[in-house]
C-alpha atoms as a PDB file:
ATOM      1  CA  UNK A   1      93.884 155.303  83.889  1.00  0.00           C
ATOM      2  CA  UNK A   2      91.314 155.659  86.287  1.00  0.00           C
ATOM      3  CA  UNK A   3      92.542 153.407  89.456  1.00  0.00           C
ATOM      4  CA  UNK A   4      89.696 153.992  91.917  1.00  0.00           C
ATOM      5  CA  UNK A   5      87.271 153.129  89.480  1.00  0.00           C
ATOM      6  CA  UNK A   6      88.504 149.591  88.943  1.00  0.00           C
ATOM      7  CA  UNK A   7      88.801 149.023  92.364  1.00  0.00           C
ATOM      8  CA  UNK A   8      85.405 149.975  92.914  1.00  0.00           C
ATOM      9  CA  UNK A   9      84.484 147.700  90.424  1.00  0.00           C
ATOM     10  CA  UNK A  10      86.063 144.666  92.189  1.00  0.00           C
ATOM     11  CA  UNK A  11      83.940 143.085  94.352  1.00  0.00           C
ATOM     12  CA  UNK A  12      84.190 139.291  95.952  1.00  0.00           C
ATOM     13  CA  UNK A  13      82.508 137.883  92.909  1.00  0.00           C
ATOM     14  CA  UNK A  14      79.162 135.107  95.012  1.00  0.00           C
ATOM     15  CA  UNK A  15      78.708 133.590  90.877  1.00  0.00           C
ATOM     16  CA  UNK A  16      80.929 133.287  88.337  1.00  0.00           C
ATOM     17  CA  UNK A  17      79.635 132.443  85.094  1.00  0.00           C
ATOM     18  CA  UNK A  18      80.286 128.854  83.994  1.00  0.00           C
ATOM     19  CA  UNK A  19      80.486 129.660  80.371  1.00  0.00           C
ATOM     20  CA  UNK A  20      83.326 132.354  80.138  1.00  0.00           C
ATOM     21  CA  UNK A  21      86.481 131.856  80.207  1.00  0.00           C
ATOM     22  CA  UNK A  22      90.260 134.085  80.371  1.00  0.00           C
ATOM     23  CA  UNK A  23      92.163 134.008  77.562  1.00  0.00           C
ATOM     24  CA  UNK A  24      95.339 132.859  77.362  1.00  0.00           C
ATOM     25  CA  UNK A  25      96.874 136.383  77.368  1.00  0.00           C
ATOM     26  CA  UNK A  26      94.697 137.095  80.540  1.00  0.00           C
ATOM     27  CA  UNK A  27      95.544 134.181  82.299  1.00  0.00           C
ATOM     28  CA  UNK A  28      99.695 134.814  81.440  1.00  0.00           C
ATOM     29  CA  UNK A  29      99.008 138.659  82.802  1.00  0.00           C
ATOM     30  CA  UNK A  30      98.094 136.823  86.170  1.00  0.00           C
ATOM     31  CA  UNK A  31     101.156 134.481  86.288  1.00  0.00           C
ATOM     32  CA  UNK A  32     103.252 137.682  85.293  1.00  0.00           C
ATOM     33  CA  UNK A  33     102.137 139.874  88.282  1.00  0.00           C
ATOM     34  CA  UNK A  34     102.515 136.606  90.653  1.00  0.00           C
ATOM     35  CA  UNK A  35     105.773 136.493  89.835  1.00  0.00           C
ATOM     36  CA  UNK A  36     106.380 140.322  89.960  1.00  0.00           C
ATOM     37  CA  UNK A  37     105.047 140.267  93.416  1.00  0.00           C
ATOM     38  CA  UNK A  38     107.270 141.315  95.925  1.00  0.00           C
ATOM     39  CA  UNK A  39     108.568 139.592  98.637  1.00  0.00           C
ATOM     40  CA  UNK A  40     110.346 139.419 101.543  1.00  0.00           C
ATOM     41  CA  UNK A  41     114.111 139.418 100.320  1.00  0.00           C
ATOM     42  CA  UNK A  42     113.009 138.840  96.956  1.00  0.00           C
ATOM     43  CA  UNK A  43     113.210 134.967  98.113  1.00  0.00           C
ATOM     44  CA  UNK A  44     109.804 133.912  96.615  1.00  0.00           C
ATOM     45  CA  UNK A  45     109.259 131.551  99.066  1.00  0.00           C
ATOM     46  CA  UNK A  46     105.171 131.022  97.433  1.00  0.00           C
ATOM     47  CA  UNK A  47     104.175 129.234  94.314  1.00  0.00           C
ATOM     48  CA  UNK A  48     100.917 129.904  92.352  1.00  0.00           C
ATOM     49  CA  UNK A  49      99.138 126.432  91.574  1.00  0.00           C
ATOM     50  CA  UNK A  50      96.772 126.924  88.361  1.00  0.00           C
ATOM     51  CA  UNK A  51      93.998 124.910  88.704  1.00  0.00           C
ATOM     52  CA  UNK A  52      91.509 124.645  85.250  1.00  0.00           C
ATOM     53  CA  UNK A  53      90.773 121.244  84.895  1.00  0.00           C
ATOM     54  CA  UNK A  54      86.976 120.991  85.787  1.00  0.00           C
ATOM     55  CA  UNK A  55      86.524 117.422  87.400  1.00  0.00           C
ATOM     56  CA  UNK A  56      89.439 118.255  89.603  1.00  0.00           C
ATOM     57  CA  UNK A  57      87.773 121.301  90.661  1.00  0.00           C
ATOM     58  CA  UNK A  58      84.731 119.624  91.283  1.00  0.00           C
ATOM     59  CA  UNK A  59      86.380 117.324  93.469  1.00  0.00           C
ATOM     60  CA  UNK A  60      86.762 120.231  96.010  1.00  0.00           C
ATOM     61  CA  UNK A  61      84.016 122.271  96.463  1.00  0.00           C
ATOM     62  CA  UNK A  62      83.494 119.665  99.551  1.00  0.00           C
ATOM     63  CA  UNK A  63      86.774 120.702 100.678  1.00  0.00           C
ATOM     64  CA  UNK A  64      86.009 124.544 100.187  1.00  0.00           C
ATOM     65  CA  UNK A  65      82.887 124.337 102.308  1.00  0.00           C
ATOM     66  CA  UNK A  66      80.331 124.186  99.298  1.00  0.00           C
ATOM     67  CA  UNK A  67      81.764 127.705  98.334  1.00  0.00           C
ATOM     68  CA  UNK A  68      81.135 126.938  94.116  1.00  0.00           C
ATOM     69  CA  UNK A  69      83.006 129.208  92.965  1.00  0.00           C
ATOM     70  CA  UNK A  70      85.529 127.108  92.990  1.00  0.00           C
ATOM     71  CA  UNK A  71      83.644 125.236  90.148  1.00  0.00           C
ATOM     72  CA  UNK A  72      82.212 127.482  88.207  1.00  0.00           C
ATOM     73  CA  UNK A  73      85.127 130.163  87.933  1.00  0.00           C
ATOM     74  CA  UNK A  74      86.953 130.447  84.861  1.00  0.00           C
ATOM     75  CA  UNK A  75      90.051 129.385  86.768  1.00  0.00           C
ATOM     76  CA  UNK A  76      91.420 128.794  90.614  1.00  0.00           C
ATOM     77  CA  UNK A  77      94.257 129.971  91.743  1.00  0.00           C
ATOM     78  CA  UNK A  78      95.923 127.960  94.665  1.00  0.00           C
ATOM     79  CA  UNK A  79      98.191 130.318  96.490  1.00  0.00           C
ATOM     80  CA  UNK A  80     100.923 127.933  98.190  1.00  0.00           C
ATOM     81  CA  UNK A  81     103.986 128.322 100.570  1.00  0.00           C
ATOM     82  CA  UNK A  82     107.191 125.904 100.963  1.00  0.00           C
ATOM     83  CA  UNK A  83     106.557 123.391 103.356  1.00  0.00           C
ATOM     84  CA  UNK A  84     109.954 124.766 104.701  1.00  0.00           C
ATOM     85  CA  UNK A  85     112.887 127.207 103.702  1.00  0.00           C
ATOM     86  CA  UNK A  86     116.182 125.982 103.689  1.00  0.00           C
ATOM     87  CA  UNK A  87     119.777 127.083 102.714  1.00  0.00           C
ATOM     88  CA  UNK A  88     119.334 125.936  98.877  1.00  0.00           C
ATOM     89  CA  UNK A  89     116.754 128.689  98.470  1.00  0.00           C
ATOM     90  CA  UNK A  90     118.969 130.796  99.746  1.00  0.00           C
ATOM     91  CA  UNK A  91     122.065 129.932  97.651  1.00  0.00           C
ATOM     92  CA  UNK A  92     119.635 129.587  94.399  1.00  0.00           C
ATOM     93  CA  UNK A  93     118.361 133.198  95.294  1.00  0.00           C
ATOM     94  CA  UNK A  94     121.899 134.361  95.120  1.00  0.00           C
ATOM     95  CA  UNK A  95     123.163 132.872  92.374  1.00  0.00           C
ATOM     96  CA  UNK A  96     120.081 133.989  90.515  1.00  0.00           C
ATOM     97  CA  UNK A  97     121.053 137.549  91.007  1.00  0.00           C
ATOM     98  CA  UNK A  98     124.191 136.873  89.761  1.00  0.00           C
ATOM     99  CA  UNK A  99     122.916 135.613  86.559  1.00  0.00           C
ATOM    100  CA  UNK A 100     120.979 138.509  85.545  1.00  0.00           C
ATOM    101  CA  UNK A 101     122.966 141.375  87.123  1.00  0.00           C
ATOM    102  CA  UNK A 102     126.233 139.712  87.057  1.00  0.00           C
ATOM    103  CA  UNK A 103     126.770 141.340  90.776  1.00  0.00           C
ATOM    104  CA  UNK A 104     130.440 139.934  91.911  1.00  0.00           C
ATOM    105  CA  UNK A 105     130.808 137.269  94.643  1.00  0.00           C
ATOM    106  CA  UNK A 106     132.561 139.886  96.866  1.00  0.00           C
ATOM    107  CA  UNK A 107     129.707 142.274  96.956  1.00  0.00           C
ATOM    108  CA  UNK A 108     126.709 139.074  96.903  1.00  0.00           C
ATOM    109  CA  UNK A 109     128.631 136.482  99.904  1.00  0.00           C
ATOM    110  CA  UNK A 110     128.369 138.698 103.235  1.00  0.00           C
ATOM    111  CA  UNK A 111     124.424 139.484 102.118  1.00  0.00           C
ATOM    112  CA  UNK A 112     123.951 135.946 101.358  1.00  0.00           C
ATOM    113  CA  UNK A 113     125.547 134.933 104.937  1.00  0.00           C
ATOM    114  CA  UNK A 114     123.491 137.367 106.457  1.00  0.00           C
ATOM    115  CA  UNK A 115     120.419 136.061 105.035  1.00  0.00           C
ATOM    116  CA  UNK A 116     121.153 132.166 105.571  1.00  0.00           C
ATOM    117  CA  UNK A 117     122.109 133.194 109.493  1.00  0.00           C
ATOM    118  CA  UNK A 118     118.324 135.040 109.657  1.00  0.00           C
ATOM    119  CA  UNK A 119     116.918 131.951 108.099  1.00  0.00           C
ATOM    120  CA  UNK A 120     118.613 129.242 110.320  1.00  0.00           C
ATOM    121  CA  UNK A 121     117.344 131.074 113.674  1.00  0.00           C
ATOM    122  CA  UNK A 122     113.641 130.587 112.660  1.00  0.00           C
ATOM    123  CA  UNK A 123     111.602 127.534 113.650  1.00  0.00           C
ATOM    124  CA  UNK A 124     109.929 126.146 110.660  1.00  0.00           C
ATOM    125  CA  UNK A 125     106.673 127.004 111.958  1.00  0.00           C
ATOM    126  CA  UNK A 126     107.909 130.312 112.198  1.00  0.00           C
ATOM    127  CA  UNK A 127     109.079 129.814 108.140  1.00  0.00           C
ATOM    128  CA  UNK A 128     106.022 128.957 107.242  1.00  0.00           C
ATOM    129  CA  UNK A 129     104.356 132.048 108.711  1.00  0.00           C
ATOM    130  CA  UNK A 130     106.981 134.260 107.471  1.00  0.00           C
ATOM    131  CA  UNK A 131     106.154 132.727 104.351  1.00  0.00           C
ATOM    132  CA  UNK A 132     102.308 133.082 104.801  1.00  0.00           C
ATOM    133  CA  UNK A 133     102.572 136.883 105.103  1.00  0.00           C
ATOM    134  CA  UNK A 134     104.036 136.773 101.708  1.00  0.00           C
ATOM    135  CA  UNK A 135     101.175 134.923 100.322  1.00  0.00           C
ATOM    136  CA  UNK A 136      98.897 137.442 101.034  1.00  0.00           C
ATOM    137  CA  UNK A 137     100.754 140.343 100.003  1.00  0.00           C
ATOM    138  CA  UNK A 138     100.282 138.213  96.398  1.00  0.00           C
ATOM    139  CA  UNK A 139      96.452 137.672  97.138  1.00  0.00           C
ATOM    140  CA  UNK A 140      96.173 141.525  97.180  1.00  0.00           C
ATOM    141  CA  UNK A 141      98.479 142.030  94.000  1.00  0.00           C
ATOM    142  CA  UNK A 142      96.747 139.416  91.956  1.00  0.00           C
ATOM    143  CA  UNK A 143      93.226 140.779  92.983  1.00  0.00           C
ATOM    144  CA  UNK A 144      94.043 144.708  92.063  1.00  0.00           C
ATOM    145  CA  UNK A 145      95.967 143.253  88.509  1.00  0.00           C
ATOM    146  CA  UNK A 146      92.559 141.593  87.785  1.00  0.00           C
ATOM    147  CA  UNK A 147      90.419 144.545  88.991  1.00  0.00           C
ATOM    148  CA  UNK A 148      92.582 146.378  86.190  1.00  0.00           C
ATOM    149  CA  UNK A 149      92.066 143.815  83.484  1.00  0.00           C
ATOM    150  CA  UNK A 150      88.056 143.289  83.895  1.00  0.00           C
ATOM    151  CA  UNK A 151      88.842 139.883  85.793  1.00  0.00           C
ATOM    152  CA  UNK A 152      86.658 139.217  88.574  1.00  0.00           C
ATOM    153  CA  UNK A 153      87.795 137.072  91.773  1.00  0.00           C
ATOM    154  CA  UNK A 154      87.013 136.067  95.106  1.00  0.00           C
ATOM    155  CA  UNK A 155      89.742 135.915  97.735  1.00  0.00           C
ATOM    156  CA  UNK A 156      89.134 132.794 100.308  1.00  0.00           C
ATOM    157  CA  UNK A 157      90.483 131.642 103.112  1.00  0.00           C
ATOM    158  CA  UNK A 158      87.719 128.996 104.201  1.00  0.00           C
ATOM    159  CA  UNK A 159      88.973 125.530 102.611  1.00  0.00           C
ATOM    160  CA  UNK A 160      90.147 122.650 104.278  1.00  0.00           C
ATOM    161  CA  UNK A 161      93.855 122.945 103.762  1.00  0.00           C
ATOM    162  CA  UNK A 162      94.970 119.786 104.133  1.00  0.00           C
ATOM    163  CA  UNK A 163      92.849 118.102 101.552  1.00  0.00           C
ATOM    164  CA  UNK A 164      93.591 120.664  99.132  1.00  0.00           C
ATOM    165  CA  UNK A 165      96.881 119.730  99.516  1.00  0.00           C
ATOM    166  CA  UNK A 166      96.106 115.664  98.915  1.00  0.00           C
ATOM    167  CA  UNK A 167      93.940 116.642  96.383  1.00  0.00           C
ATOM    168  CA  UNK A 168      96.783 118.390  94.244  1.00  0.00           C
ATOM    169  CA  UNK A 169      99.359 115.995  95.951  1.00  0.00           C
ATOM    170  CA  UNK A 170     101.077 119.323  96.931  1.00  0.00           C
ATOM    171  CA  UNK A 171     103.181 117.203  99.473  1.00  0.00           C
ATOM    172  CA  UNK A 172     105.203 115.640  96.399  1.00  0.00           C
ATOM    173  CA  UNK A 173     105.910 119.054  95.722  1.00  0.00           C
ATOM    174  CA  UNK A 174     106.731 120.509  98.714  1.00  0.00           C
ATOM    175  CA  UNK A 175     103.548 122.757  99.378  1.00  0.00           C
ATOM    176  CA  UNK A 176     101.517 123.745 101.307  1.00  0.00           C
ATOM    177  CA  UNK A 177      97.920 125.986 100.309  1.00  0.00           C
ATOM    178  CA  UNK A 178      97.574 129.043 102.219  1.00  0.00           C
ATOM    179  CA  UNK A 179      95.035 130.927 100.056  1.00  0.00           C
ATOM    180  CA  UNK A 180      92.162 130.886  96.983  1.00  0.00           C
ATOM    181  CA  UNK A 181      91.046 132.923  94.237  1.00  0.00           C
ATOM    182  CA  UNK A 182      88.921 131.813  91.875  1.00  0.00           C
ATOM    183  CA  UNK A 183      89.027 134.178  88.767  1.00  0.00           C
ATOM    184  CA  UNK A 184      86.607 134.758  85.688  1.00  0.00           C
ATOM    185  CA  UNK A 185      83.697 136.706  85.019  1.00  0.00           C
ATOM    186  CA  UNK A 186      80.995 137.465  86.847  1.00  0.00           C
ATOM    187  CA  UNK A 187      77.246 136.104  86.640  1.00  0.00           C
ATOM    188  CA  UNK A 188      74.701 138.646  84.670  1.00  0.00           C
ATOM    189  CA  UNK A 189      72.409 137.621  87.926  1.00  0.00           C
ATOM    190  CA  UNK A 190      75.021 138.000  90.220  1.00  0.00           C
ATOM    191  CA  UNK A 191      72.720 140.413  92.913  1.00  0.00           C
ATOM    192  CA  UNK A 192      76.005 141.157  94.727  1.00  0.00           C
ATOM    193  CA  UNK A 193      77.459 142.716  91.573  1.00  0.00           C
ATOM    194  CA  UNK A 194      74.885 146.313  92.363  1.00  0.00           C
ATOM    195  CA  UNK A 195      75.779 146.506  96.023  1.00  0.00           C
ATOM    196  CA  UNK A 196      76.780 149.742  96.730  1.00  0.00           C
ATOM    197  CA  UNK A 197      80.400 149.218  98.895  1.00  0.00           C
ATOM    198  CA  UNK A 198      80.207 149.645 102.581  1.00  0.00           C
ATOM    199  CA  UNK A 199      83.606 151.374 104.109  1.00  0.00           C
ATOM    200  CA  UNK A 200      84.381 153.518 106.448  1.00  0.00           C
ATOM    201  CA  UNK A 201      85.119 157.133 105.966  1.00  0.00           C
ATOM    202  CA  UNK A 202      88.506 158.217 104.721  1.00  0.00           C
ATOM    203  CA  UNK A 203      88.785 160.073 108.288  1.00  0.00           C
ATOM    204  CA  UNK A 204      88.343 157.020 109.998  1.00  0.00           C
ATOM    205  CA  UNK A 205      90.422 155.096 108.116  1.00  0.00           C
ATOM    206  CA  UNK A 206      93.611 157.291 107.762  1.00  0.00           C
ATOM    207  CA  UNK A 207      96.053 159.256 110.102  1.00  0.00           C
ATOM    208  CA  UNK A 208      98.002 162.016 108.250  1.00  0.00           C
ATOM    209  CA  UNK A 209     100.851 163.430 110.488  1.00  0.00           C
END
């Protein structure tokens, strides 16, 4: 399997086309490597919000400053984080692990202790960007799983937020949206498609010691 030569492929997809959509195995590859992404702890502190219904989508391209992917992607993936992290999702972590490894209370209390001291001496704002980081380390998964599986995307930043999160009533759920990536397939007269990349050297770009 020829790595580089998917990634080279990849590019921020400008225009999706409209007509194509993932399959349903495609789409379930994508909620797989979400939830194989790592994070910090293993806590999964993000959720992925599937978004596929058109008329919502619609609804904010206004909010994504006219960007239409958004629209006319197969897909959009809404990459949240917890409004907060508490002790629950500390305890559930824990007794998660017991579950499936069937690790003994002795060996799992002092680590979960540990981890609910760490927690406490955060501010939430400090939560949320602890949090944050992990949301991106899952924007760069995602985008190199669909680079691998002929999916194109488009990583964004530039939404509004807080009307994503009316929108989607992510409140209710105790969310907030950190990140988009609208996936599908790419436009036949996509220009951007050709463009040869632009990166630095590799001797600019790495230190061997």
């Amino acid at each position: 399997m020829d790595t580089i030569k998917y990634l080279e492929w990849r590019y921020a997809t400008k225009k999706f086309d409209a007509t194509k959509k993932l399959s349903d195995a495609k789409l379930n590859v994508l909620k797989q490597a979400f939830n194989l992404t790592a994070t910090s702890f293993g806590l999964q502190t993000i959720k992925l919000v599937i978004v596929e219904n058109k008329e919502k989508r619609e609804s904010l391209v206004q909010y994504s400053y006219n960007q239409k992917q958004v629209l006319d992607a197969s897909h959009l993936l809404v990459i949240c984080i917890q409004n907060d992290i508490i002790e629950a999702d500390v305890n559930d972590y824990y007794k998660n692990i017991k579950a499936i490894r069937d690790t003994s209370e002795t060996i799992l209390e002092p680590y979960k202790k540990a981890l609910i001291k760490t927690v406490s001496k955060m501010s939430v704002e400090e939560r949320q960007q602890w949090s944050k980081n992990q949301a991106y380390i899952a924007l760069g998964n995602l985008m190199t799983v669909c680079a691998v599986e002929g999916i194109d995307s488009c990583p964004m930043e530039g939404f509004i937020s807080d009307s994503y999160d009316d929108m989607l009533k992510l409140g209710e759920k105790g969310l907030k949206s950190v990140l988009l990536l609208p996936v599908g397939y790419r436009a036949s007269d996509d220009m951007f498609a050709d463009f040869e990349k632009v990166r630095k050297s590799l001797k600019e770009t790495i230190i061997e010691l």
